[in-house]
N, C-alpha and C. Protein backbone atom coordinates (compact mmCIF):
# COMPACT_ATOMS: atom_id res chain seq x y z
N UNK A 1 -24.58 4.37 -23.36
CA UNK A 1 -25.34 3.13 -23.28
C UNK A 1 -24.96 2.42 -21.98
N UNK A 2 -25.71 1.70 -21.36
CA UNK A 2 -25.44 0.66 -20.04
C UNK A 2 -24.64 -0.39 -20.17
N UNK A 3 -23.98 -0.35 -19.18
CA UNK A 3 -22.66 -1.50 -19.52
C UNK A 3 -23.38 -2.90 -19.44
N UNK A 4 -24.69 -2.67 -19.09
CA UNK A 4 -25.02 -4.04 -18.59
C UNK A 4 -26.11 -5.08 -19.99
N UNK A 5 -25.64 -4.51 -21.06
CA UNK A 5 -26.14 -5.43 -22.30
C UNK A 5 -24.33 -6.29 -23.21
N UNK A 6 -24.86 -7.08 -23.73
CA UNK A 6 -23.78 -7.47 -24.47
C UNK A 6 -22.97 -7.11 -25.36
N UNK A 7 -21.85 -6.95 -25.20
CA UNK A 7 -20.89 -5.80 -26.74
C UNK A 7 -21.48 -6.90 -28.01
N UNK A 8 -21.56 -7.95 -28.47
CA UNK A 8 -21.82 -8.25 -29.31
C UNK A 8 -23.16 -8.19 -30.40
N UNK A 9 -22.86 -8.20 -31.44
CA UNK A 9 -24.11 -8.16 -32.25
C UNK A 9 -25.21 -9.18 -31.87
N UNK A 10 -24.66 -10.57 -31.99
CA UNK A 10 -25.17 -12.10 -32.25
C UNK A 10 -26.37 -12.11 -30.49
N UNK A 11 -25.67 -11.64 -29.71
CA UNK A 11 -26.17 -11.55 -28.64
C UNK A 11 -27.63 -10.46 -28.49
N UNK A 12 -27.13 -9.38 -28.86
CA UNK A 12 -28.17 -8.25 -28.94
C UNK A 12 -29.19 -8.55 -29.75
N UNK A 13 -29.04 -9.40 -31.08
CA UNK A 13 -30.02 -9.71 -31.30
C UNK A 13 -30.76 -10.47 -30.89
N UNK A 14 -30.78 -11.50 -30.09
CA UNK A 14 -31.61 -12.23 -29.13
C UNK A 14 -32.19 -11.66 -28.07
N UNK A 15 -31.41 -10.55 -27.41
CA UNK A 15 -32.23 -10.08 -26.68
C UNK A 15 -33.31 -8.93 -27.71
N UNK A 16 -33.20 -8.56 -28.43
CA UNK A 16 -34.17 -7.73 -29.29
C UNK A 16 -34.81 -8.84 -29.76
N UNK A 17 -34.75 -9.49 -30.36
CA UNK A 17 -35.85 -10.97 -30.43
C UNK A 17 -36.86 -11.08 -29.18
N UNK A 18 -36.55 -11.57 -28.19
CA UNK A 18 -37.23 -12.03 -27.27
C UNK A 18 -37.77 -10.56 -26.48
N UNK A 19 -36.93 -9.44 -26.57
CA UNK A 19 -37.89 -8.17 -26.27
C UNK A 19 -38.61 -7.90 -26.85
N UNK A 20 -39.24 -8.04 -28.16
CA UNK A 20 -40.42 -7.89 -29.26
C UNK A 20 -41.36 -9.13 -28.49
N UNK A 21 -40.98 -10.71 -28.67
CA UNK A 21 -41.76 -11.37 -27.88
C UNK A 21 -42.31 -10.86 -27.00
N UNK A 22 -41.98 -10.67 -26.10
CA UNK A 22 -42.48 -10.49 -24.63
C UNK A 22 -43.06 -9.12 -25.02
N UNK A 23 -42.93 -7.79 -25.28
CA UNK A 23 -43.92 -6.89 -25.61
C UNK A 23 -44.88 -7.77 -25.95
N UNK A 24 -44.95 -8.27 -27.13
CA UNK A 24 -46.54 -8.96 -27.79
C UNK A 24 -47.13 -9.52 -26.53
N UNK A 25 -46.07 -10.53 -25.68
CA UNK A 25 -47.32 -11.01 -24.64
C UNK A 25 -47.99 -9.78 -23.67
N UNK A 26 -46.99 -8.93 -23.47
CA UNK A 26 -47.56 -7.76 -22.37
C UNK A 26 -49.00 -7.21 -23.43
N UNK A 27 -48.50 -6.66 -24.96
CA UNK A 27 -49.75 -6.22 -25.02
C UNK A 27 -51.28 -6.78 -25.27
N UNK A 28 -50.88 -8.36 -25.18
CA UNK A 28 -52.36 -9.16 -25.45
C UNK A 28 -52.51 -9.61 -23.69
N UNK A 29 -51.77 -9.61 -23.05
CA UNK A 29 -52.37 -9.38 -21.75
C UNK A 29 -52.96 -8.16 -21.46
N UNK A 30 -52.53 -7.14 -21.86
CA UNK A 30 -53.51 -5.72 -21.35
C UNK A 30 -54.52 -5.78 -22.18
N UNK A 31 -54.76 -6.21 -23.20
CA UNK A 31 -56.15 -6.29 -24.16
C UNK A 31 -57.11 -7.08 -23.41
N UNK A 32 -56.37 -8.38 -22.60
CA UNK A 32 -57.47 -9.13 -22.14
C UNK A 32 -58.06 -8.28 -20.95
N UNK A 33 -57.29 -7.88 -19.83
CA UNK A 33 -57.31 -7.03 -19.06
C UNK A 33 -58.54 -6.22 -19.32
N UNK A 34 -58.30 -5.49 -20.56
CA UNK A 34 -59.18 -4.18 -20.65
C UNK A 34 -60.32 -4.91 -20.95
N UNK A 35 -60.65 -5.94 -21.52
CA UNK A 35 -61.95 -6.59 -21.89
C UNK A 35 -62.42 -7.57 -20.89
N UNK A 36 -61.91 -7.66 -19.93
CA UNK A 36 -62.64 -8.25 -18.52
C UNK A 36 -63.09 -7.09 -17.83
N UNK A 37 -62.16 -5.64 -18.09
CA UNK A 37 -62.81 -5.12 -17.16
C UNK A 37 -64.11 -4.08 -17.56
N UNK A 38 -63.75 -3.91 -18.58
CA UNK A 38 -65.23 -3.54 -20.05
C UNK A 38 -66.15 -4.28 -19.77
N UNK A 39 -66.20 -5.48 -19.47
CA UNK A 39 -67.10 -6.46 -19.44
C UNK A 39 -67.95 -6.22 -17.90
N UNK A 40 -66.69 -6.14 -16.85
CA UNK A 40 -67.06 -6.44 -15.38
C UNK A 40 -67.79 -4.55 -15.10
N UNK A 41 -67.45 -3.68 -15.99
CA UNK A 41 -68.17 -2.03 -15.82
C UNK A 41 -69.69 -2.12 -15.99
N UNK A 42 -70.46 -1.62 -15.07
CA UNK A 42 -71.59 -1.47 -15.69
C UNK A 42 -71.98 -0.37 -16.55
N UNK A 43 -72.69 -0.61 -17.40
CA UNK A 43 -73.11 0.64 -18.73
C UNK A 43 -72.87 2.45 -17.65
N UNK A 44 -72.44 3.18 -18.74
CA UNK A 44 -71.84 4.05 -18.22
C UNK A 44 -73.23 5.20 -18.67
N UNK A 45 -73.71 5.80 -17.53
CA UNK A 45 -75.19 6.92 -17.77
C UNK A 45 -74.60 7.63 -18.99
N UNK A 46 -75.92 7.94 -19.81
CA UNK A 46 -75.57 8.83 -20.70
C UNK A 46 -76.37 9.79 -20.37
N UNK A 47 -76.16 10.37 -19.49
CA UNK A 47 -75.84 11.78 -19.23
C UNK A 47 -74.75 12.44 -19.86
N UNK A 48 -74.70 14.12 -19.93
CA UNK A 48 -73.44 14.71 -20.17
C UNK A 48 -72.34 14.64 -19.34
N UNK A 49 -71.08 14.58 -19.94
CA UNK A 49 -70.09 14.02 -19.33
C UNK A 49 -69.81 15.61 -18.28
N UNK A 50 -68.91 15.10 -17.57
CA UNK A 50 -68.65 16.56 -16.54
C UNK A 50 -67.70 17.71 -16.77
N UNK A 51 -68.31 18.83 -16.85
CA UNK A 51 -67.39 19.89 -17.37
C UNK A 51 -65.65 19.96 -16.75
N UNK A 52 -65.27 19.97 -17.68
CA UNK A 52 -63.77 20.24 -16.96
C UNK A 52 -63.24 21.63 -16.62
N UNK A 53 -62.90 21.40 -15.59
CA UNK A 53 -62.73 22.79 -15.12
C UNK A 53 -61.58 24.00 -16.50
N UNK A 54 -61.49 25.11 -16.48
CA UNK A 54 -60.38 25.57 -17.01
C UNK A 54 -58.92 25.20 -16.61
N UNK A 55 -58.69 25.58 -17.34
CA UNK A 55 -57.09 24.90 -17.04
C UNK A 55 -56.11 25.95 -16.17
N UNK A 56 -56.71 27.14 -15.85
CA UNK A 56 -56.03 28.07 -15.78
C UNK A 56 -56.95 29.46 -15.98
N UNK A 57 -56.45 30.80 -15.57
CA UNK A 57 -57.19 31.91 -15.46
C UNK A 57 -56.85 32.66 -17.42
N UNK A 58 -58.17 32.57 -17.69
CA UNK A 58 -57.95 33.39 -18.89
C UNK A 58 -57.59 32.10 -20.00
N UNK A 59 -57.98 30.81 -19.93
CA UNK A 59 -57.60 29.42 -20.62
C UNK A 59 -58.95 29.28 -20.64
N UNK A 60 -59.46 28.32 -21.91
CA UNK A 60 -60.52 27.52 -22.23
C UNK A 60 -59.86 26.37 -21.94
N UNK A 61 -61.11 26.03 -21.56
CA UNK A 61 -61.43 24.63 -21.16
C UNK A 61 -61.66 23.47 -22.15
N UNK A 62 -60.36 22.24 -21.76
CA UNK A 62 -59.81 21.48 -22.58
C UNK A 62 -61.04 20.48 -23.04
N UNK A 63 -61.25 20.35 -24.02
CA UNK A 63 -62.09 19.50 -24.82
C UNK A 63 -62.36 17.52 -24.56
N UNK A 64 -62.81 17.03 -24.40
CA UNK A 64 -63.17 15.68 -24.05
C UNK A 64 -62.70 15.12 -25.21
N UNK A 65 -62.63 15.29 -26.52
CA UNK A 65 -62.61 14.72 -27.52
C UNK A 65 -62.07 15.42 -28.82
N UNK A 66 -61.28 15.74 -29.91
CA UNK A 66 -60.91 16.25 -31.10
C UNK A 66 -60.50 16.24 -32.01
N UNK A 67 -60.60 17.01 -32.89
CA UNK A 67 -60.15 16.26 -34.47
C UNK A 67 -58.85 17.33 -34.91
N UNK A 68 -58.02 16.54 -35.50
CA UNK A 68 -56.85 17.30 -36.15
C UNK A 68 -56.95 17.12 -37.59
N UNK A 69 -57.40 18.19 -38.17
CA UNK A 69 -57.81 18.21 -39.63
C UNK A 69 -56.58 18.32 -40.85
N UNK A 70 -56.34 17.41 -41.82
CA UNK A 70 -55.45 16.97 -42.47
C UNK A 70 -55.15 18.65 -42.89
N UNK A 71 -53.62 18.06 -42.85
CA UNK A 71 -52.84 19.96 -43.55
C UNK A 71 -51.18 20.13 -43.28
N UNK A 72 -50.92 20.94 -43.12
CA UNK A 72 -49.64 20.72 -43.16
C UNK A 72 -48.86 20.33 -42.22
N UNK A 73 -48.38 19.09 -42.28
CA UNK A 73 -47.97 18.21 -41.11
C UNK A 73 -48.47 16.61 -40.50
N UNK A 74 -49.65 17.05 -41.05
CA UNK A 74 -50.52 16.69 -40.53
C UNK A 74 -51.45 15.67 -41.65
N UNK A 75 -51.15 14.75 -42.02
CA UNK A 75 -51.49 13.98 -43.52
C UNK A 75 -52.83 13.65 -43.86
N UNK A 76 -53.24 12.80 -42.55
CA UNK A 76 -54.79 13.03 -42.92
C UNK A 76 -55.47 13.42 -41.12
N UNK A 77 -57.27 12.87 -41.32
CA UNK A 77 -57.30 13.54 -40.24
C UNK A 77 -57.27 12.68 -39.01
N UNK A 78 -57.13 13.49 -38.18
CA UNK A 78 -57.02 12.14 -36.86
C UNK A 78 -57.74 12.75 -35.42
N UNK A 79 -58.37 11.62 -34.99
CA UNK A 79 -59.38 11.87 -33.59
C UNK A 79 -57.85 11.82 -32.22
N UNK A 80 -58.47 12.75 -31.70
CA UNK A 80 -57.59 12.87 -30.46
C UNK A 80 -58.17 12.81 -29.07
N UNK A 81 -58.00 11.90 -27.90
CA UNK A 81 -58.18 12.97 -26.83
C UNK A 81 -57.84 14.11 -26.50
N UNK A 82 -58.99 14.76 -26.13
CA UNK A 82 -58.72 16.02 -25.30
C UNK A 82 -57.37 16.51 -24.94
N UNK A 83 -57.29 15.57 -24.19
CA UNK A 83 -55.72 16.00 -23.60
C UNK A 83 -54.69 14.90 -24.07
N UNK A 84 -54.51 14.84 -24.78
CA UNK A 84 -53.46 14.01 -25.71
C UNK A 84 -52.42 15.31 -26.02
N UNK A 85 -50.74 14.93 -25.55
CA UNK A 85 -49.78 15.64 -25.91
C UNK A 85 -49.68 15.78 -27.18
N UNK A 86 -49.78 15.00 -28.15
CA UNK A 86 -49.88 14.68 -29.39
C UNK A 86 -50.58 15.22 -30.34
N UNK A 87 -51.55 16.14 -29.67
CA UNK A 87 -52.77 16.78 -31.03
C UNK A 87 -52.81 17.51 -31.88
N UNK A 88 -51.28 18.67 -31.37
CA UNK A 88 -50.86 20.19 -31.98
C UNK A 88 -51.86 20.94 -31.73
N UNK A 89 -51.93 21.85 -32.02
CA UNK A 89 -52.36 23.34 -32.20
C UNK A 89 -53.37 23.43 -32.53
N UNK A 90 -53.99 22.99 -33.51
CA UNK A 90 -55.25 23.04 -34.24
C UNK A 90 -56.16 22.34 -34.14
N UNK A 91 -56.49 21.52 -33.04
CA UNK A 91 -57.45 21.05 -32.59
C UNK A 91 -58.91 21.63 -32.11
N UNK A 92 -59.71 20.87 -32.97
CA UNK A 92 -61.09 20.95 -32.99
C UNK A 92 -61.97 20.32 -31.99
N UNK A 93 -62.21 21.07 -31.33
CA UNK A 93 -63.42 20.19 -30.13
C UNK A 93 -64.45 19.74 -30.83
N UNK A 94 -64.77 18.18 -30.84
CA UNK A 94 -66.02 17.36 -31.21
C UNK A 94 -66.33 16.92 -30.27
N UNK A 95 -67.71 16.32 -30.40
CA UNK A 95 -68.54 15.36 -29.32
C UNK A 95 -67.60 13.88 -29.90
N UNK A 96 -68.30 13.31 -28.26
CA UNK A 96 -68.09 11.61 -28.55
C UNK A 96 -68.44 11.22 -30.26
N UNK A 97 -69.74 11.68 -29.99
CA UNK A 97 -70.58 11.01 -31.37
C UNK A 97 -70.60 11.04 -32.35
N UNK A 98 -70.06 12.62 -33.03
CA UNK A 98 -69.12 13.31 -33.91
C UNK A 98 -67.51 12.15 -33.94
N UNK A 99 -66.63 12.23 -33.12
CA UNK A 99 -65.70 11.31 -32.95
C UNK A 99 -65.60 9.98 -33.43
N UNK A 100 -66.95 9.23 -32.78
CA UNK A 100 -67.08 7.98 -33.48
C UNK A 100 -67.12 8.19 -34.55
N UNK A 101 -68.28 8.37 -35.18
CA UNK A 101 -68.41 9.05 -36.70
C UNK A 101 -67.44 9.17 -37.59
N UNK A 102 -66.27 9.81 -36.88
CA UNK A 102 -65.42 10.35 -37.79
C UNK A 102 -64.35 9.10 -37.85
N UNK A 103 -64.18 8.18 -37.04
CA UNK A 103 -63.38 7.26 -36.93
C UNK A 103 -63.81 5.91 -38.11
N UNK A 104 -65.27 5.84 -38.28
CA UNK A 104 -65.73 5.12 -38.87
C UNK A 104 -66.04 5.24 -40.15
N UNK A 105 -65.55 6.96 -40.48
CA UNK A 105 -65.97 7.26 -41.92
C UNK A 105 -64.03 6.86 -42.36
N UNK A 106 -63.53 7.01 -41.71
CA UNK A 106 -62.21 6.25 -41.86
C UNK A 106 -60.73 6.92 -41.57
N UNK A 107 -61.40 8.18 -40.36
CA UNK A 107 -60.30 9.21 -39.67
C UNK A 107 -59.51 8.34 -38.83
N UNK A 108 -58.13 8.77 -38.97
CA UNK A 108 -57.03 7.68 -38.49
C UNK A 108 -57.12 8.29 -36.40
N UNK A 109 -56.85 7.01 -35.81
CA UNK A 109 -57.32 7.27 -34.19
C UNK A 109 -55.62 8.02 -34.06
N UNK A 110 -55.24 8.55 -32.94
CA UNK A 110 -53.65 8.65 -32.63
C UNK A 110 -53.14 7.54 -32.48
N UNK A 111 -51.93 7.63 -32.40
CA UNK A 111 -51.50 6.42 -32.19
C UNK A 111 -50.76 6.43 -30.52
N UNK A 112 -50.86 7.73 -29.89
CA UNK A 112 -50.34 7.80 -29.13
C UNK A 112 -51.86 8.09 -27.73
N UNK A 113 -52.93 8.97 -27.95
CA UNK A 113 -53.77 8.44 -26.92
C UNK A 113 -54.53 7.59 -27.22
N UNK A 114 -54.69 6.52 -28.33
CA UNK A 114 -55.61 5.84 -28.64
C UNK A 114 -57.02 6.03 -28.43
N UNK A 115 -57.98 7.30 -28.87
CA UNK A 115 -59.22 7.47 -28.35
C UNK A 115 -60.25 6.58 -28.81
N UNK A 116 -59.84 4.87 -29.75
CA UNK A 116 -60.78 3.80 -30.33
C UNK A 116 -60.56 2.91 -29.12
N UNK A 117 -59.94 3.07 -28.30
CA UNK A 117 -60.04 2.59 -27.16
C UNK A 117 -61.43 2.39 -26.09
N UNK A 118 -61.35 3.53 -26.23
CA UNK A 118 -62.37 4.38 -25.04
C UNK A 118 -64.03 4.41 -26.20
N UNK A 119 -63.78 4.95 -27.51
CA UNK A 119 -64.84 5.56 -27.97
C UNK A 119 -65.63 4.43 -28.46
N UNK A 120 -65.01 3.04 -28.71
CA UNK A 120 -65.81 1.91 -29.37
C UNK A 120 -66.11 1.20 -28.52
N UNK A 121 -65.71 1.43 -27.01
CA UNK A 121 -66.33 0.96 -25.81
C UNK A 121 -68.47 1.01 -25.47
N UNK A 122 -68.17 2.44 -25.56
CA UNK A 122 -69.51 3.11 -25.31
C UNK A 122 -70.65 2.58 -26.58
């Protein structure tokens, strides 16, 4: 650990107090952030989005959007980005629209790429 926090309990907890604070303000500042700049984007063509290249020789090409279908490990189902570290193995390539869908019939988003971010934008 860094020498540079306090040996005491009474202390550490204040700074873990006021580090939870201040997260909350960072993350309702990036919320506002993202909704000025949602706001300031103009509508995005719906055209098809652009193929992604392969990842590699003899690799398919990584998916825009996917579902990780409840099973072992895996509790219920959950929408992923594409490229989310987080998806495992068994990921299912869906469309956007499929995605929404599935988020709204009541599929849990990650918690780690957040794709209700992006998908309740559009």
């Amino acid at each position: 650990m860094g020498d540079d926090l306090p040996p005491d309990l009474a202390r550490l907890r204040t700074l873990e107090t006021w580090a939870a604070h201040y997260l909350t303000r960072i993350r309702a500042r990036i919320a506002a952030v993202e909704q000025q700049q949602a706001q300031q984007q103009p509508p995005a063509p719906t055209a098809a989005p652009p193929v992604r290249p392969a990842a590699g020789p003899g690799r398919a090409r990584t998916p825009d959007w996917g579902l990780a279908e409840a099973g072992i490990g895996v509790p219920t189902t959950e929408i992923h980005r594409g490229d989310c570290w987080a998806r495992g193995k068994t990921l299912v390539a869906v469309s956007a629209e499929r995605a929404r869908a599935e988020l709204a019939d009541g599929a849990q988003q990650c918690a780690v790429c957040r794709p209700d971010r992006v998908l309740n934008r559009a």
